[in-house]
Structure formats: C-alpha cells, structure tokens
Protein backbone atom coordinates (compact mmCIF):
# COMPACT_ATOMS: atom_id res chain seq x y z
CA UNK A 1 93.31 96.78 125.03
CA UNK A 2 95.20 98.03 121.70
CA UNK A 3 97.58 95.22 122.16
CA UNK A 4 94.54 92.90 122.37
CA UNK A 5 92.79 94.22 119.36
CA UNK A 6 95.23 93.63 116.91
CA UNK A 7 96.47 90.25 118.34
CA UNK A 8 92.89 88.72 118.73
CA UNK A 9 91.89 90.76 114.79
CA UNK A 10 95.15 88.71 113.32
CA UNK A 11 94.99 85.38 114.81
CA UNK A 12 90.93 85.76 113.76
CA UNK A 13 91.73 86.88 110.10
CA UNK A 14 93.80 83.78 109.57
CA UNK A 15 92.09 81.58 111.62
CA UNK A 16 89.36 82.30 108.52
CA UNK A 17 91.10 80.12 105.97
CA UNK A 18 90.88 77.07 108.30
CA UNK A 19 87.56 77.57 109.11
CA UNK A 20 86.74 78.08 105.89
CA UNK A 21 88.41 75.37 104.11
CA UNK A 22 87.37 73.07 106.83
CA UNK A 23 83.51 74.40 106.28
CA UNK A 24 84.11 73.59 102.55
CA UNK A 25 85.21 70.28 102.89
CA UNK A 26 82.06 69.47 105.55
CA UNK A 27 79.86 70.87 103.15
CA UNK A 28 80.77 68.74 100.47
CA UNK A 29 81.08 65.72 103.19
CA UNK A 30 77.57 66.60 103.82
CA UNK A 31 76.06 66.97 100.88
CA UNK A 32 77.42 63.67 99.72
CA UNK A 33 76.09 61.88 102.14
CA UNK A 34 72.91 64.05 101.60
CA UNK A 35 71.89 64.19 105.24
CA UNK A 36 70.51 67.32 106.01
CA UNK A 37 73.38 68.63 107.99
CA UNK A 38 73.93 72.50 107.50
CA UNK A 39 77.36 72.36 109.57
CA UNK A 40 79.39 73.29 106.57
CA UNK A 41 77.21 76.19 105.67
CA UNK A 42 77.64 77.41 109.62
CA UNK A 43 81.40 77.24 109.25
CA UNK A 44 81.27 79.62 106.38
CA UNK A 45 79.18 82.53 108.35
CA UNK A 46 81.32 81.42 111.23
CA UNK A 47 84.40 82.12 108.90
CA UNK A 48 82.80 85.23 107.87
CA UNK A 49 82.64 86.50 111.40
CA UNK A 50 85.46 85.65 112.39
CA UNK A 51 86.73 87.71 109.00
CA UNK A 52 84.94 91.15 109.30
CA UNK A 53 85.53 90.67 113.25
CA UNK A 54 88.96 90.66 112.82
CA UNK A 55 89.14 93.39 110.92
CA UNK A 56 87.04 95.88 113.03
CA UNK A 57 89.13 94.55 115.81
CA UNK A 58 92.18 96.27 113.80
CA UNK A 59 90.69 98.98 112.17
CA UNK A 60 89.42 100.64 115.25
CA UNK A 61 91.93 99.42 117.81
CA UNK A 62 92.64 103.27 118.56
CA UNK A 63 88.72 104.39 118.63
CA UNK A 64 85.95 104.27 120.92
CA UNK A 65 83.17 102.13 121.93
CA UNK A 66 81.64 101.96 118.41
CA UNK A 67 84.02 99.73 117.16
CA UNK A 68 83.76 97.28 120.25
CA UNK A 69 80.28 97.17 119.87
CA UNK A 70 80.50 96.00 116.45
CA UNK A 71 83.22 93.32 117.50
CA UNK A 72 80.10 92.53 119.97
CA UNK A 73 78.02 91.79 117.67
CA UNK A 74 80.29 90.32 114.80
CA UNK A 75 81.88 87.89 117.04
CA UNK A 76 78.61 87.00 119.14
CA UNK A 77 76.55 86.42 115.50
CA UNK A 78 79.59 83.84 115.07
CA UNK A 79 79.13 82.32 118.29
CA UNK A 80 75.59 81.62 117.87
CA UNK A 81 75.67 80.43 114.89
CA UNK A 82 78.64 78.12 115.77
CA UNK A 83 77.06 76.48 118.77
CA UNK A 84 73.67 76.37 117.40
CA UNK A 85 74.42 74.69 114.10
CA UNK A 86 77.55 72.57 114.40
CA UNK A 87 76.35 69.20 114.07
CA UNK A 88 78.46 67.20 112.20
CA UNK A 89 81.30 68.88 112.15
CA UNK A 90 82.66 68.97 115.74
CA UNK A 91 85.74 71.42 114.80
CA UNK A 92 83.02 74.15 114.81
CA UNK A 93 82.33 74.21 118.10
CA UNK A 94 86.57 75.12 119.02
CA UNK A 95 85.94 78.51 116.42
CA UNK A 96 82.94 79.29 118.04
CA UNK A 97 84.72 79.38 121.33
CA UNK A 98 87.06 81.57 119.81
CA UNK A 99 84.48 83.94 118.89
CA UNK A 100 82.86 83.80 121.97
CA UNK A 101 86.27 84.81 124.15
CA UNK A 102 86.42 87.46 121.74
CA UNK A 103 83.09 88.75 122.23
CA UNK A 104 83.60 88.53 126.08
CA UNK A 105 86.79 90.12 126.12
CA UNK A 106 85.33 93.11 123.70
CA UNK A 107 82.17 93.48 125.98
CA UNK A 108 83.88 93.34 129.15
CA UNK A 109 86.31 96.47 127.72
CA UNK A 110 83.42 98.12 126.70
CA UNK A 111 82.33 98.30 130.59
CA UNK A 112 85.78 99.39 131.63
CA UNK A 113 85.35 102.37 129.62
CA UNK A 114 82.05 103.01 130.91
C-alpha cells in the first residue's frame, strides 16, 4: 500500500494542472455563453481534491489509518462533486473517476488493516 500511496498522490498532484486549466478554460466557456453551467467551478474543487488528496496520500504513506481516512474523504468530496456537477464539461466526469478509484482503493486498505 506504500507503493500505492505515492504513485496514486503523484499522478493526482499533476493530474491538478489539467484539471485545473481545463476547469479554467470551461469556466470562461461558460460564462461567455452565460448559461448557468457551474462545470468549470466543479473542476476547480475537483482540482483541489485531487491536490490536497495527493498530498496526504504522500505525506502519510508510512502512517496509520488517519491519513487514509482523510484520503477518504478528500478524494470522495472530489467525486461527488465531479459527478454531481459536470454538466458541460464532459472531461470532468474521467477526474472524478479518478478520485473515486482512489477513494475505493484507500477505503478498502483501511479494512485490511482492520
């Protein structure tokens, strides 16, 4: 589970600049076109999540179940906001996934332990 930690915290912390770039640019799309979408504003808590996920995910890849819980939670906020709010933009719903295996993974470890 160390080995997954720090692989899944990585690919997450630089999956952020996509998302987050990507949330910009559907933001902007969106409030062009002024129609009420809040996809863009998703991505960036998404991007967020996947951000201070990541890091947990490193930072405690060595402790207990505190730090899985918190992945939990970080990674599961993403995924609910992902799914919930994508609208629009349709590359919101792939990130969310990501969060969600992450959150799985991370909750499935923390019964292993038990």
């Amino acid at each position: 589970m160390k080995t997954w930690r720090l692989v899944s915290g990585i690919i997450s912390i630089v999956l952020t600049f996509f998302v987050m770039f990507q949330s910009c640019a559907a933001g902007f799309v969106n409030t062009i076109e002024a129609n009420g979408d809040v996809s863009g504003s998703a991505g960036v808590i998404v991007s967020i999540m996947l951000l201070s996920g990541g890091i947990v995910s490193i930072a405690t890849r060595r402790g207990g179940r505190g730090g899985l819980i918190a992945t939990v939670v970080l990674y599961s906020i993403g995924t609910l906001v992902g799914f919930l709010l994508a609208g629009d933009f349709s590359d919101l719903i792939i990130w969310s996934f990501w969060c969600m295996i992450n959150a799985g993974i991370a909750f499935f470890a923390i019964l292993k332990d038990l």
